[in-house]
Protein backbone atom coordinates (compact mmCIF):
# COMPACT_ATOMS: atom_id res chain seq x y z
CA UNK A 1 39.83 60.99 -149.81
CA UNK A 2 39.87 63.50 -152.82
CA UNK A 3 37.59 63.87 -155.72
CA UNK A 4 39.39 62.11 -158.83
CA UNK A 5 36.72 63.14 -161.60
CA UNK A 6 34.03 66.02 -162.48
CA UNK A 7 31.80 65.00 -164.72
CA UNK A 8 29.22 68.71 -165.94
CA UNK A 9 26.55 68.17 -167.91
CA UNK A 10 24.71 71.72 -169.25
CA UNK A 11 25.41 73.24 -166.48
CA UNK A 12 25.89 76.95 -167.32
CA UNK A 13 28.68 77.99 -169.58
CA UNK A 14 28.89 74.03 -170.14
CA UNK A 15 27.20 72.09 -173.40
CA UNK A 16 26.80 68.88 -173.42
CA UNK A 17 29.15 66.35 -171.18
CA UNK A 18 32.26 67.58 -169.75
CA UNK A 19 34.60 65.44 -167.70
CA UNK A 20 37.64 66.67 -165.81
CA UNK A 21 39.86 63.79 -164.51
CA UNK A 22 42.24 64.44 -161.75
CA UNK A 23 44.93 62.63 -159.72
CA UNK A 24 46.33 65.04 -156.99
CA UNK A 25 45.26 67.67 -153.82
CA UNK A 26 46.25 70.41 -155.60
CA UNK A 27 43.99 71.75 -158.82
CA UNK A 28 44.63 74.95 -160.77
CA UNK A 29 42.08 76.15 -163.39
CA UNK A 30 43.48 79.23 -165.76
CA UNK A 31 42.55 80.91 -168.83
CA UNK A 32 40.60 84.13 -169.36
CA UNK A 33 37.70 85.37 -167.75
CA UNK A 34 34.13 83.68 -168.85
CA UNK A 35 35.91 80.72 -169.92
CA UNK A 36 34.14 78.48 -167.16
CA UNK A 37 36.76 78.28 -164.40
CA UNK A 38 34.96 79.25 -161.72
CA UNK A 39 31.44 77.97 -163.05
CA UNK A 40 33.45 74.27 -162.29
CA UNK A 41 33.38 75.42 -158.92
CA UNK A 42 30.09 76.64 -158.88
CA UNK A 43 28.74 73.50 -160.33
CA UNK A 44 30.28 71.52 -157.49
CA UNK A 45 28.86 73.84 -155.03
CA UNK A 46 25.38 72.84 -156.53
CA UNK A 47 25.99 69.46 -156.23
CA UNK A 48 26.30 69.79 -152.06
CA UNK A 49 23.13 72.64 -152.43
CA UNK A 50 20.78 73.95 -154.72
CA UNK A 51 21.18 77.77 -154.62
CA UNK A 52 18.94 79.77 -153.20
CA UNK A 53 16.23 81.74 -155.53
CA UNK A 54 17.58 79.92 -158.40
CA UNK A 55 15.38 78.18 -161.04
CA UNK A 56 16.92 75.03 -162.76
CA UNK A 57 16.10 76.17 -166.11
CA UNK A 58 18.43 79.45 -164.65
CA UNK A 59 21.30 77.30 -164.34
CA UNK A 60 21.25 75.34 -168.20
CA UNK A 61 23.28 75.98 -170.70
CA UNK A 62 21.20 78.36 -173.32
CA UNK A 63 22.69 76.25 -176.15
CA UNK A 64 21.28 72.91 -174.56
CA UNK A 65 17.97 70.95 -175.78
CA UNK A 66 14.68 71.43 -174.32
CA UNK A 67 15.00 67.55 -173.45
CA UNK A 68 18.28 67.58 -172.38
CA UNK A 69 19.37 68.09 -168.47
CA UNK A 70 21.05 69.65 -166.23
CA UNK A 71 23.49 67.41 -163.74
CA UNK A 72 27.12 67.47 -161.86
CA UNK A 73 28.52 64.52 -160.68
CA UNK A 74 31.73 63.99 -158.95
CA UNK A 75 33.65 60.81 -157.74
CA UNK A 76 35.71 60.48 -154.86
CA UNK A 77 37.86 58.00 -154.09
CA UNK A 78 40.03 57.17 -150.41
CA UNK A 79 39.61 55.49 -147.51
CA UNK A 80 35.84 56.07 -147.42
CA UNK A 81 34.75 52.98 -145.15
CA UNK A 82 36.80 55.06 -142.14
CA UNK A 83 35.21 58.24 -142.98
CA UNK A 84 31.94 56.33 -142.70
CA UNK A 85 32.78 54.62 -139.34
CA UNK A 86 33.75 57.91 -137.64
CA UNK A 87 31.02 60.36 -139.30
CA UNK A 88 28.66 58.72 -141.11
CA UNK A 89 25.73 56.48 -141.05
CA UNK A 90 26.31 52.06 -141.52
CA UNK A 91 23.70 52.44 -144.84
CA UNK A 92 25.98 54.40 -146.68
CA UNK A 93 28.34 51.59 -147.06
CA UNK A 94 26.45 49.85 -149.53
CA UNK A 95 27.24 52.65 -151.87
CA UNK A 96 30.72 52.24 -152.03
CA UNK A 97 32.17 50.39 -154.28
CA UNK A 98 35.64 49.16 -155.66
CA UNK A 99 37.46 50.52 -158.62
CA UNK A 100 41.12 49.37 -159.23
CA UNK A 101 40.80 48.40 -156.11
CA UNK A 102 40.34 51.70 -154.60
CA UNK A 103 37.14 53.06 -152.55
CA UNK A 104 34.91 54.66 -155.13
CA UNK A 105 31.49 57.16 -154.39
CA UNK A 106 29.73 58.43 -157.21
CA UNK A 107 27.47 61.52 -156.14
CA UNK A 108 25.26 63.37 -158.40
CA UNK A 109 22.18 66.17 -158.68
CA UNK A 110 20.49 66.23 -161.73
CA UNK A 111 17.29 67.94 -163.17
CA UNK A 112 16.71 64.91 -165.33
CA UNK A 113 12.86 63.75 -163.95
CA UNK A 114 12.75 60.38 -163.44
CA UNK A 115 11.71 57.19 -160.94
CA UNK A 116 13.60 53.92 -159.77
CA UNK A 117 12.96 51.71 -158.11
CA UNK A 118 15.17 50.98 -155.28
CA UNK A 119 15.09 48.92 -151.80
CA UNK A 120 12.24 46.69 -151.38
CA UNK A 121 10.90 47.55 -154.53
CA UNK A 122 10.29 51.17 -153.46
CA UNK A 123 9.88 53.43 -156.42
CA UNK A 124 10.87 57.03 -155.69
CA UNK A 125 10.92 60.11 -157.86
CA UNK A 126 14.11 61.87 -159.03
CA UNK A 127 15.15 65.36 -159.90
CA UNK A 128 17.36 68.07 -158.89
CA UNK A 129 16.08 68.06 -155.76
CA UNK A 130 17.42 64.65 -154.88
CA UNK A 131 21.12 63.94 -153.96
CA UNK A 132 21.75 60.28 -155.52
CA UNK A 133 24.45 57.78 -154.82
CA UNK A 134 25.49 55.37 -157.35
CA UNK A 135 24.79 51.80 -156.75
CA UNK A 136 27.12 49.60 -157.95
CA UNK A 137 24.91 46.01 -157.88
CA UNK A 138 21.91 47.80 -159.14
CA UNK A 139 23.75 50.01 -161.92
CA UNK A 140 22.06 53.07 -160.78
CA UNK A 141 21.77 56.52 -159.01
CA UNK A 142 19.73 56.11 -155.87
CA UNK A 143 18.16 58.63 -152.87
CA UNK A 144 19.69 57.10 -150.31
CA UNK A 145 17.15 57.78 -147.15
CA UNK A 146 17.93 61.27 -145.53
CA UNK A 147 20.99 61.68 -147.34
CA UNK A 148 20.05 65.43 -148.86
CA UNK A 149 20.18 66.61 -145.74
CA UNK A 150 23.44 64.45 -144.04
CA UNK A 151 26.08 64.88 -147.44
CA UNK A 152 28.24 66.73 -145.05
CA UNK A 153 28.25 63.38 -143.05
CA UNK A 154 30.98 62.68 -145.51
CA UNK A 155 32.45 65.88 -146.84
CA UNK A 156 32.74 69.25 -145.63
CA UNK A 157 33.35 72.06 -148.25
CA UNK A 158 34.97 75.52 -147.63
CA UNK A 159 34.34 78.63 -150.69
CA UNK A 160 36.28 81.69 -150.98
CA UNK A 161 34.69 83.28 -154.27
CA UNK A 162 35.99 86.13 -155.70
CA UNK A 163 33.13 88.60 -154.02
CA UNK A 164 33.78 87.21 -150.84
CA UNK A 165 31.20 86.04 -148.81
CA UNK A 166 32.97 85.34 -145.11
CA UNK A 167 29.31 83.48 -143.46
CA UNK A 168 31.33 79.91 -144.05
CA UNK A 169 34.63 80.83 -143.12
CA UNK A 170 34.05 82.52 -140.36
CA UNK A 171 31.82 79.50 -139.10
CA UNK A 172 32.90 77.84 -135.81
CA UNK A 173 31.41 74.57 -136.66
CA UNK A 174 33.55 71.50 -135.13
CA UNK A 175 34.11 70.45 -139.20
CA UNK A 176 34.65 74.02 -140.30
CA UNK A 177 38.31 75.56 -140.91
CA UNK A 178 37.64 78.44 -137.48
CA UNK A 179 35.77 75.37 -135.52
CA UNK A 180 38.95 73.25 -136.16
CA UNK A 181 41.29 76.34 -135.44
CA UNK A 182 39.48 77.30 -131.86
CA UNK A 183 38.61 73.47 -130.60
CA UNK A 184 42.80 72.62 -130.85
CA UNK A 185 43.35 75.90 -128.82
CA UNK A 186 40.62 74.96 -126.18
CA UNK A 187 42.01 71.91 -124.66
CA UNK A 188 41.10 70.85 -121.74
CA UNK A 189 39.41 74.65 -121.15
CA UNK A 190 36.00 72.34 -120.03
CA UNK A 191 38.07 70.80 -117.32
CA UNK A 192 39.68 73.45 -115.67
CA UNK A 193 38.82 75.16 -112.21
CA UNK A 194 37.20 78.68 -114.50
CA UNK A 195 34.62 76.37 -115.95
CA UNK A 196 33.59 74.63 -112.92
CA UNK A 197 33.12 77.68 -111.52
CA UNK A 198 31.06 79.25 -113.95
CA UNK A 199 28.93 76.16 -113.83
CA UNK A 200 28.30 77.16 -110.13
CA UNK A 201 27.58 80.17 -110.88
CA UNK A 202 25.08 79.23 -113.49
CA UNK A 203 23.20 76.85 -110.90
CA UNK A 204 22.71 79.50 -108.30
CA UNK A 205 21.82 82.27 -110.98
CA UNK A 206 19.02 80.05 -112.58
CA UNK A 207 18.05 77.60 -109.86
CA UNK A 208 18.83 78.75 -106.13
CA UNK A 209 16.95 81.02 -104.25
CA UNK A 210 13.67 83.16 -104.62
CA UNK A 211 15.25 85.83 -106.88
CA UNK A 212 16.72 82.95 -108.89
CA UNK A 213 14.93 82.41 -112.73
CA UNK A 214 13.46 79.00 -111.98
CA UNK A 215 11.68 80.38 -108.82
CA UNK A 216 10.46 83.61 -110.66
CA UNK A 217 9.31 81.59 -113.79
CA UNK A 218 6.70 79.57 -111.00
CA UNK A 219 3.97 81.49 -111.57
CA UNK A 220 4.15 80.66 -115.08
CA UNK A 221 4.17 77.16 -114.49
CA UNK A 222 1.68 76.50 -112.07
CA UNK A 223 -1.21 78.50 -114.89
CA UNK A 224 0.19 76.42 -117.54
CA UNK A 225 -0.27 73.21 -115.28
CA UNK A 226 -3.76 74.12 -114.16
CA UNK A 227 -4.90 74.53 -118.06
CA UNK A 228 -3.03 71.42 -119.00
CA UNK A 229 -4.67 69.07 -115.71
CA UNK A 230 -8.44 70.65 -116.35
CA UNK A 231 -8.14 69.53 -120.24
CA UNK A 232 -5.33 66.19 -120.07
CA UNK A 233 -5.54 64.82 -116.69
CA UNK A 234 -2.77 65.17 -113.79
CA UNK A 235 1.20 66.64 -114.91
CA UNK A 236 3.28 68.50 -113.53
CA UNK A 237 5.35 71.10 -115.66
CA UNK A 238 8.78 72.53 -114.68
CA UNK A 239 11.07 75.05 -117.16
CA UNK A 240 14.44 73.42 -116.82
CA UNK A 241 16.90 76.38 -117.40
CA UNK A 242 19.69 73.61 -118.34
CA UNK A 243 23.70 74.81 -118.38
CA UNK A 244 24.13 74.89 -122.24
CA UNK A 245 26.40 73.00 -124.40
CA UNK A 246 30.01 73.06 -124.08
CA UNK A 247 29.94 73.66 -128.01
CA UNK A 248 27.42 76.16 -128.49
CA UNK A 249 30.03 78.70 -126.65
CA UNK A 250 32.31 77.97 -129.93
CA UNK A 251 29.66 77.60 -132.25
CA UNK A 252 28.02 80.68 -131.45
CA UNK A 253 31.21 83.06 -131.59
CA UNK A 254 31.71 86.24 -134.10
CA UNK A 255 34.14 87.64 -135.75
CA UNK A 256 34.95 91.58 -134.64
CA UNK A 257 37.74 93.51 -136.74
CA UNK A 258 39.04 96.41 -135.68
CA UNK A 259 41.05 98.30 -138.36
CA UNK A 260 40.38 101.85 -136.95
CA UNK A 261 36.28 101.19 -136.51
CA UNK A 262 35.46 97.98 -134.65
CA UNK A 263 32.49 96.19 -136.33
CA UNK A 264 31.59 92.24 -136.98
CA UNK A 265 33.40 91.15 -139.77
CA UNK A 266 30.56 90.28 -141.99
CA UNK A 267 30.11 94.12 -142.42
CA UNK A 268 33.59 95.26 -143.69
CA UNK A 269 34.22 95.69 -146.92
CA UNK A 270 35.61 92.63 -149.59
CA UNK A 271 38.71 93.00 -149.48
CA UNK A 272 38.73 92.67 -145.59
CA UNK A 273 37.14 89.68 -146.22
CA UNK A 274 38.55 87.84 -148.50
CA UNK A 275 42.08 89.04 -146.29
CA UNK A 276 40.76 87.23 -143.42
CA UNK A 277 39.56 83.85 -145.20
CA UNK A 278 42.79 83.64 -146.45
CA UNK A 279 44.88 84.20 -143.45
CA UNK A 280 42.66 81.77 -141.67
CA UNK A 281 43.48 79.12 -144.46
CA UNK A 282 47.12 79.38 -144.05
CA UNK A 283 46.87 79.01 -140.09
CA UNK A 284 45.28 75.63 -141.09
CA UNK A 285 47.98 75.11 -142.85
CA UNK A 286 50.31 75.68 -139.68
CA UNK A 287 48.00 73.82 -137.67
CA UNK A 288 48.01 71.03 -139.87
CA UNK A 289 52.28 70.60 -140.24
CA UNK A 290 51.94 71.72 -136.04
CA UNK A 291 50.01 68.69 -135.37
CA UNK A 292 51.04 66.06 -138.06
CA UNK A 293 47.12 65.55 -138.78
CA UNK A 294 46.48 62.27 -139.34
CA UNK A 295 44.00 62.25 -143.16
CA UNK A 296 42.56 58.84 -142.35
CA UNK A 297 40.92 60.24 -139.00
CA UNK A 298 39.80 63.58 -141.16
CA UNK A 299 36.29 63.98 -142.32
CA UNK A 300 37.59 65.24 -145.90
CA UNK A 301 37.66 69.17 -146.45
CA UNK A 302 37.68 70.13 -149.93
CA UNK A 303 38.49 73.88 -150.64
CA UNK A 304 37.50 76.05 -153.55
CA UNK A 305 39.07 79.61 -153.90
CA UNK A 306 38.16 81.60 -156.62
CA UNK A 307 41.06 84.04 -157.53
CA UNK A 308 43.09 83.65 -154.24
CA UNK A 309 45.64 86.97 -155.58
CA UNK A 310 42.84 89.32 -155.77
CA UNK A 311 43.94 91.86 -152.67
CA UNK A 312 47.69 90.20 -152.30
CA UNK A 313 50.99 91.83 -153.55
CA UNK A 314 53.16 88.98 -155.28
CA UNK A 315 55.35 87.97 -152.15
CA UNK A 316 52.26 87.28 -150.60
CA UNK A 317 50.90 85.37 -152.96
CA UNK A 318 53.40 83.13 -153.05
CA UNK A 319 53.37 82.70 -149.02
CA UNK A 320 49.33 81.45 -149.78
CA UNK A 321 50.43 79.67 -152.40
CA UNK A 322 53.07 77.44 -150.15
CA UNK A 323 50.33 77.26 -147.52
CA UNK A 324 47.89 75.93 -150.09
CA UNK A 325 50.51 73.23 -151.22
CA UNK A 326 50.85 72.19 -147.42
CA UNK A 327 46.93 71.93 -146.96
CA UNK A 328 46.82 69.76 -150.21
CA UNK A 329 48.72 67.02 -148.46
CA UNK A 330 45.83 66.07 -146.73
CA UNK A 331 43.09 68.29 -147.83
CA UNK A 332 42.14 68.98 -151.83
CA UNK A 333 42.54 72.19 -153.19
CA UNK A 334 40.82 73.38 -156.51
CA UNK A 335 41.72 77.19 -157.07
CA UNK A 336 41.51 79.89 -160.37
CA UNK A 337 43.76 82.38 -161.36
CA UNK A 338 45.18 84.82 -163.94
CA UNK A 339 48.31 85.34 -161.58
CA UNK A 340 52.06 84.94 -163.00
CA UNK A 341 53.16 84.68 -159.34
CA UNK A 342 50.66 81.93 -158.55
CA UNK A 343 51.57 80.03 -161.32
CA UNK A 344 55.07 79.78 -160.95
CA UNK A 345 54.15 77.71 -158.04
CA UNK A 346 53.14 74.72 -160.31
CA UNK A 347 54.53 71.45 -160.43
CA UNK A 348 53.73 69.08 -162.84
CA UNK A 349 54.95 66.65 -160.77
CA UNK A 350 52.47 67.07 -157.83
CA UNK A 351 49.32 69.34 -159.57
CA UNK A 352 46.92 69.14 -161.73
CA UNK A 353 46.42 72.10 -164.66
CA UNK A 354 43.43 72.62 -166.55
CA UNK A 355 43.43 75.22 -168.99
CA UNK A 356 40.17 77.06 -170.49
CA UNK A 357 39.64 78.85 -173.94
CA UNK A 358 36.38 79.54 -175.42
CA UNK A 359 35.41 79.86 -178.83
CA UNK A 360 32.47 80.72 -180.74
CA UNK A 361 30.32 80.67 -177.58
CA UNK A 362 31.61 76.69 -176.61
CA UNK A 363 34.22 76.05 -173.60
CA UNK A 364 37.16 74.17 -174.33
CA UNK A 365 39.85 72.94 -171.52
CA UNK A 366 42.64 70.19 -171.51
CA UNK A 367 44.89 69.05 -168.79
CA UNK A 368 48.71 70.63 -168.62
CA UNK A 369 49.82 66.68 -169.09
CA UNK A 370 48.32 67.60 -172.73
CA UNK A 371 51.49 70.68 -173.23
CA UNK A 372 54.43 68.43 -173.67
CA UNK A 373 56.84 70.75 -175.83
CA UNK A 374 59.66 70.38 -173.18
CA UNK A 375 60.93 67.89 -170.56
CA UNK A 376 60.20 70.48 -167.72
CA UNK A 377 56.27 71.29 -169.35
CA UNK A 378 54.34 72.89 -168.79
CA UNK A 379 56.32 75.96 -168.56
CA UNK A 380 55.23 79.32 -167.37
CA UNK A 381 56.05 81.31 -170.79
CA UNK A 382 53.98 77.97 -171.83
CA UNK A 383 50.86 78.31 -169.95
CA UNK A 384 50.23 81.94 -170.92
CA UNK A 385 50.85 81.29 -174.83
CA UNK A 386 48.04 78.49 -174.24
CA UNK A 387 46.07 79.67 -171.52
CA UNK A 388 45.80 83.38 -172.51
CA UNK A 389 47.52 83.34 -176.25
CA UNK A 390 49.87 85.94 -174.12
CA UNK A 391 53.75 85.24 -176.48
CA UNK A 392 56.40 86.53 -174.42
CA UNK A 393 59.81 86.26 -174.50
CA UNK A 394 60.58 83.49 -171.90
CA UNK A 395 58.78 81.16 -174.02
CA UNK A 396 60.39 82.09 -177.15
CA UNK A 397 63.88 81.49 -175.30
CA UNK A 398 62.82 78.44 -173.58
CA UNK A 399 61.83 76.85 -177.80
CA UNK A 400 64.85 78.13 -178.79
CA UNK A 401 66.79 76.90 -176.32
CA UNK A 402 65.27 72.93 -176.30
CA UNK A 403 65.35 73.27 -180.42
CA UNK A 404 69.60 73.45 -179.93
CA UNK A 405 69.60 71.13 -177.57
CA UNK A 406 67.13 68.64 -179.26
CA UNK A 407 69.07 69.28 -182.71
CA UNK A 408 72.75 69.41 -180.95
CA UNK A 409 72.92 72.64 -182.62
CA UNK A 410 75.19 74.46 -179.75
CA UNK A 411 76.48 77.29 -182.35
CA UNK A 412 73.97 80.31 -183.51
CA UNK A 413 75.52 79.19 -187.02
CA UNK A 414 74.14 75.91 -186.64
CA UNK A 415 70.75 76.50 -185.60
CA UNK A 416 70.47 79.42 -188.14
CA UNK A 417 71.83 76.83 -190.79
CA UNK A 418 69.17 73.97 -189.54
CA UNK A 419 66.18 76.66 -189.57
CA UNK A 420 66.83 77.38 -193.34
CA UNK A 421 67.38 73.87 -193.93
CA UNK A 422 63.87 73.43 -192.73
CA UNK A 423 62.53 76.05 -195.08
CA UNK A 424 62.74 79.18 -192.58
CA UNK A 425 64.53 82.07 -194.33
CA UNK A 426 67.25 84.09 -193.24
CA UNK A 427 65.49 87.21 -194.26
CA UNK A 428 66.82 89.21 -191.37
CA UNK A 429 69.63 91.91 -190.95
CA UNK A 430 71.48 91.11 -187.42
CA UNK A 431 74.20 94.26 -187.07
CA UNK A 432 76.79 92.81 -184.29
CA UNK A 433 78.81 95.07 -181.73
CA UNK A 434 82.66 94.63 -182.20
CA UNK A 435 83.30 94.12 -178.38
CA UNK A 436 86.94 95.45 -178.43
CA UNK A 437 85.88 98.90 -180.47
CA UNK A 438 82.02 98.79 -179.59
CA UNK A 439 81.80 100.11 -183.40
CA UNK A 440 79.12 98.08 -186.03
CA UNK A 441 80.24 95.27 -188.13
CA UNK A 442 78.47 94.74 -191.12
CA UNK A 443 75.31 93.33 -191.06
CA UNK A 444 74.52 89.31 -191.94
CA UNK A 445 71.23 87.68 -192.78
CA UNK A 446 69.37 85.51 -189.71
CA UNK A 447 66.21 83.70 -189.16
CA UNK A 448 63.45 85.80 -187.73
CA UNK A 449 63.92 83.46 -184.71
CA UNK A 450 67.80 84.03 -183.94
CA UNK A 451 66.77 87.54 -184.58
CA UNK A 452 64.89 87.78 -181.70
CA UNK A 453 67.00 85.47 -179.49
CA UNK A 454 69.75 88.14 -180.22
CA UNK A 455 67.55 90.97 -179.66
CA UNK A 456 66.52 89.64 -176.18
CA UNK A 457 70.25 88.55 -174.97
CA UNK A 458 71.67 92.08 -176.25
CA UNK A 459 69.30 94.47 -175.13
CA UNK A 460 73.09 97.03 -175.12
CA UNK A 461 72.88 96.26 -178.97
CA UNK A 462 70.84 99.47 -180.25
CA UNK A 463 71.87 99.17 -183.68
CA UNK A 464 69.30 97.02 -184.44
CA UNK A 465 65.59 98.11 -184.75
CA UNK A 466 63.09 95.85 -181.84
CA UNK A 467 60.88 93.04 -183.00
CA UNK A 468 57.10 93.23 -183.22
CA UNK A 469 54.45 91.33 -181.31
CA UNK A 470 53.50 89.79 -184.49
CA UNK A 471 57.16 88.50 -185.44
CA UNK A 472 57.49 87.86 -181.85
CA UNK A 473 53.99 85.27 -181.98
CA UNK A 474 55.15 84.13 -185.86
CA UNK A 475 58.74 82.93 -184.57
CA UNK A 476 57.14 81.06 -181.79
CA UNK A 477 54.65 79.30 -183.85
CA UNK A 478 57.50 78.26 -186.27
CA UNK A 479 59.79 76.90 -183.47
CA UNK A 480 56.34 75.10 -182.16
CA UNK A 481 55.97 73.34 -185.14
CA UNK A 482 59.85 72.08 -185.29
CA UNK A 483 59.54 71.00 -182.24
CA UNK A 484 56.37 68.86 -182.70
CA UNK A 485 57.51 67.13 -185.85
């Protein structure tokens, strides 16, 4: 199962509708800060929960209508039916519906105030309070009986935001990441001869003899019983001190860190934090290839990690990054960054890109299918002259080069030649190193862009003067447009 399509309505930095369509497990969202990359997160973390101490008015966009709502809705698609049979409830089936003949669940929370009437002619009040399912015969969201309260009956999600908050990953919850990690490495720990014995132990510590709990708690009892028989009739009352739950022993378990003080996790510092989310994410990752999980038998985990390099040198960051790419064969990964070193890890071919820009107050974002300048887009040098209007001198080599080879202009003449016959002027003085006498040659007129191709291949050539950021950003634009003629 993954989600194939956000759809944000004035939610935060978001006006009006927004939809984000994607098709793989692994999602990165660039561009520059306050340009609503992690407010996508944020609103699909208000889909599964209203925030606490949050006011819906808090969360709409400032530029939005007094009318006008508030709502997030995603779709996910996948073998949902299985996911229901194994962790759900029968009554969510009728929810799910075809779509190119692929299992389709439309979930939404929105603040808009409505009622509908739904089974049985039952008419029940919506807001944001409500989780609704799309119904596909009665074209129309629905608050499908206790389902608020059970959505993690068909998805689990897993945050890492950038202030680091470790409460969910260091839960030990049978769905959660540290649940998963410690249940594989149990066993068959509740079968062996240590357990048994401890559950021996247990019955003659609570139940046998008189210094025993059960015998001491008597007393207790037998006043409790007399009240109850003078006021109720006849019963008997007994405090069961029951062996608890296997699970609970999991369930219940901290983190400690020691890194020169020993103290729980939850009261180190960020970075300490963040450190250990993310190492426990990448020993998914090894328990996942480990055990050749099976996604079909998986209640779908969905992770969102805001700013995963924050804390790691660049070596490191591409170690995450190869343990993310793992996890997003059968889990779906939506992360943000500014990182070079993260994004080098991109593949068109198996991600999805969505890059943000903002502009008089609005957020704008398109897909990386959208940059199609070269064969192998989107390129890095690409992505940070459209993600962060960042011109640098890989992606002025990368136009130049695909302009020769798109032109079958192999010869600095002959790309010089077709630039001028395009209108660009050779109004610039390239002085060339004699290589047998290293002396000057006389200087000869060159585009501004074979300029700075020269400039960048010869940095041993000091006879010239450098190149500006400005003629640097002017010969990219120029090559930009040749190529999208």
């Amino acid at each position: 199962m993954k989600i194939t399509q956000v759809k944000i309505k004035n939610f935060k930095a978001f006006n009006g509708e927004n939809i984000f369509n994607i098709n793989s497990g692994l999602v990165f969202l660039v561009g520059e800060n306050n340009t609503g990359k992690t407010t996508l997160l944020e609103a699909i973390s208000f889909l599964k929960s209203l925030p606490e101490k949050k006011k819906i008015e808090d969360l709409k966009n400032k530029k939005a209508g007094e009318k006008d709502f508030v709502s997030v809705e995603i779709k996910i698609q996948g073998e949902i039916t299985n996911i229901i049979d194994d962790f759900s409830e029968e009554k969510y089936k009728k929810y799910v519906f075809k779509e190119n003949d692929i299992e389709t669940i439309l979930i939404c929370r929105s603040s808009e105030n409505r009622k509908v009437k739904q089974e049985k002619g039952k008419e029940i009040e919506l807001n944001e309070k409500k989780i609704t399912l799309w119904n596909n015969e009665s074209k129309q969201f629905e608050n499908a009986s206790g389902f608020d309260s059970v959505i993690s009956t068909l998805f689990e999600t897993q945050f890492v935001w950038s202030d680091a908050d470790p409460d969910d990953v260091t839960d030990f919850g049978s769905t959660k990441i540290c649940g998963k990690l410690l249940n594989n490495v149990i066993g068959d720990f509740y079968q062996t001869d240590k357990w048994q014995a401890f559950i021996k132990s247990h019955k003659s510590t609570f139940h046998e003899g008189d210094d025993s709990l059960s015998k001491k708690s008597e007393v207790l009892e037998l006043e409790i019983q007399k009240i109850l028989e003078n006021q109720y009739g006849a019963a008997k009352i007994k405090f069961d001190f029951n062996l608890p739950d296997a699970k609970t022993f999991s369930t219940s378990t901290s983190i400690k860190v020691n890194d020169g003080i020993e103290t729980d996790l939850k009261d180190k510092g960020s970075g300490m934090q963040r450190a250990f989310a993310l190492a426990v994410i990448q020993t998914y990752a090894k328990f996942l290839t480990k055990h050749d999980t099976d996604n079909t038998k998986q209640k779908p985990l969905f992770f969102f990690i805001d700013e995963p390099e924050i804390s790691l040198h660049p070596k490191a960051q591409k170690i995450l990054m190869q343990a993310l790419d793992k996890i997003s064969k059968n889990q779906q990964i939506f992360i943000t960054t500014h990182s070079p070193y993260i994004l080098r890890e991109f593949s068109g071919a198996d991600h999805n890109m969505f890059i943000f820009s903002k502009d008089s107050g609005r957020i704008y974002y398109k897909p990386s299918d959208d940059l199609k300048l070269f064969k192998f887009s989107p390129s890095l040098g690409e992505i940070n002259y459209f993600a962060y209007d960042l011109p640098t001198i890989e992606f002025h080599n990368e136009l130049y080069g695909v302009l020769q080879e798109q032109e079958m202009k192999y010869s600095l003449i002959e790309i010089d030649n077709f630039f001028e016959e395009r209108g660009i002027l050779k109004n610039k003085d390239w002085i060339e190193i004699d290589k047998k006498t290293g002396t000057a040659k006389p200087s000869y007129k060159v585009a501004s862009m074979t300029f700075i191709r020269n400039t960048i291949h010869h940095p041993e050539n000091k006879e010239n003067s450098n190149f500006t950021e400005i003629e640097l950003r002017e010969s990219i634009e120029k090559m930009i447009a040749l190529i999208n003629k």
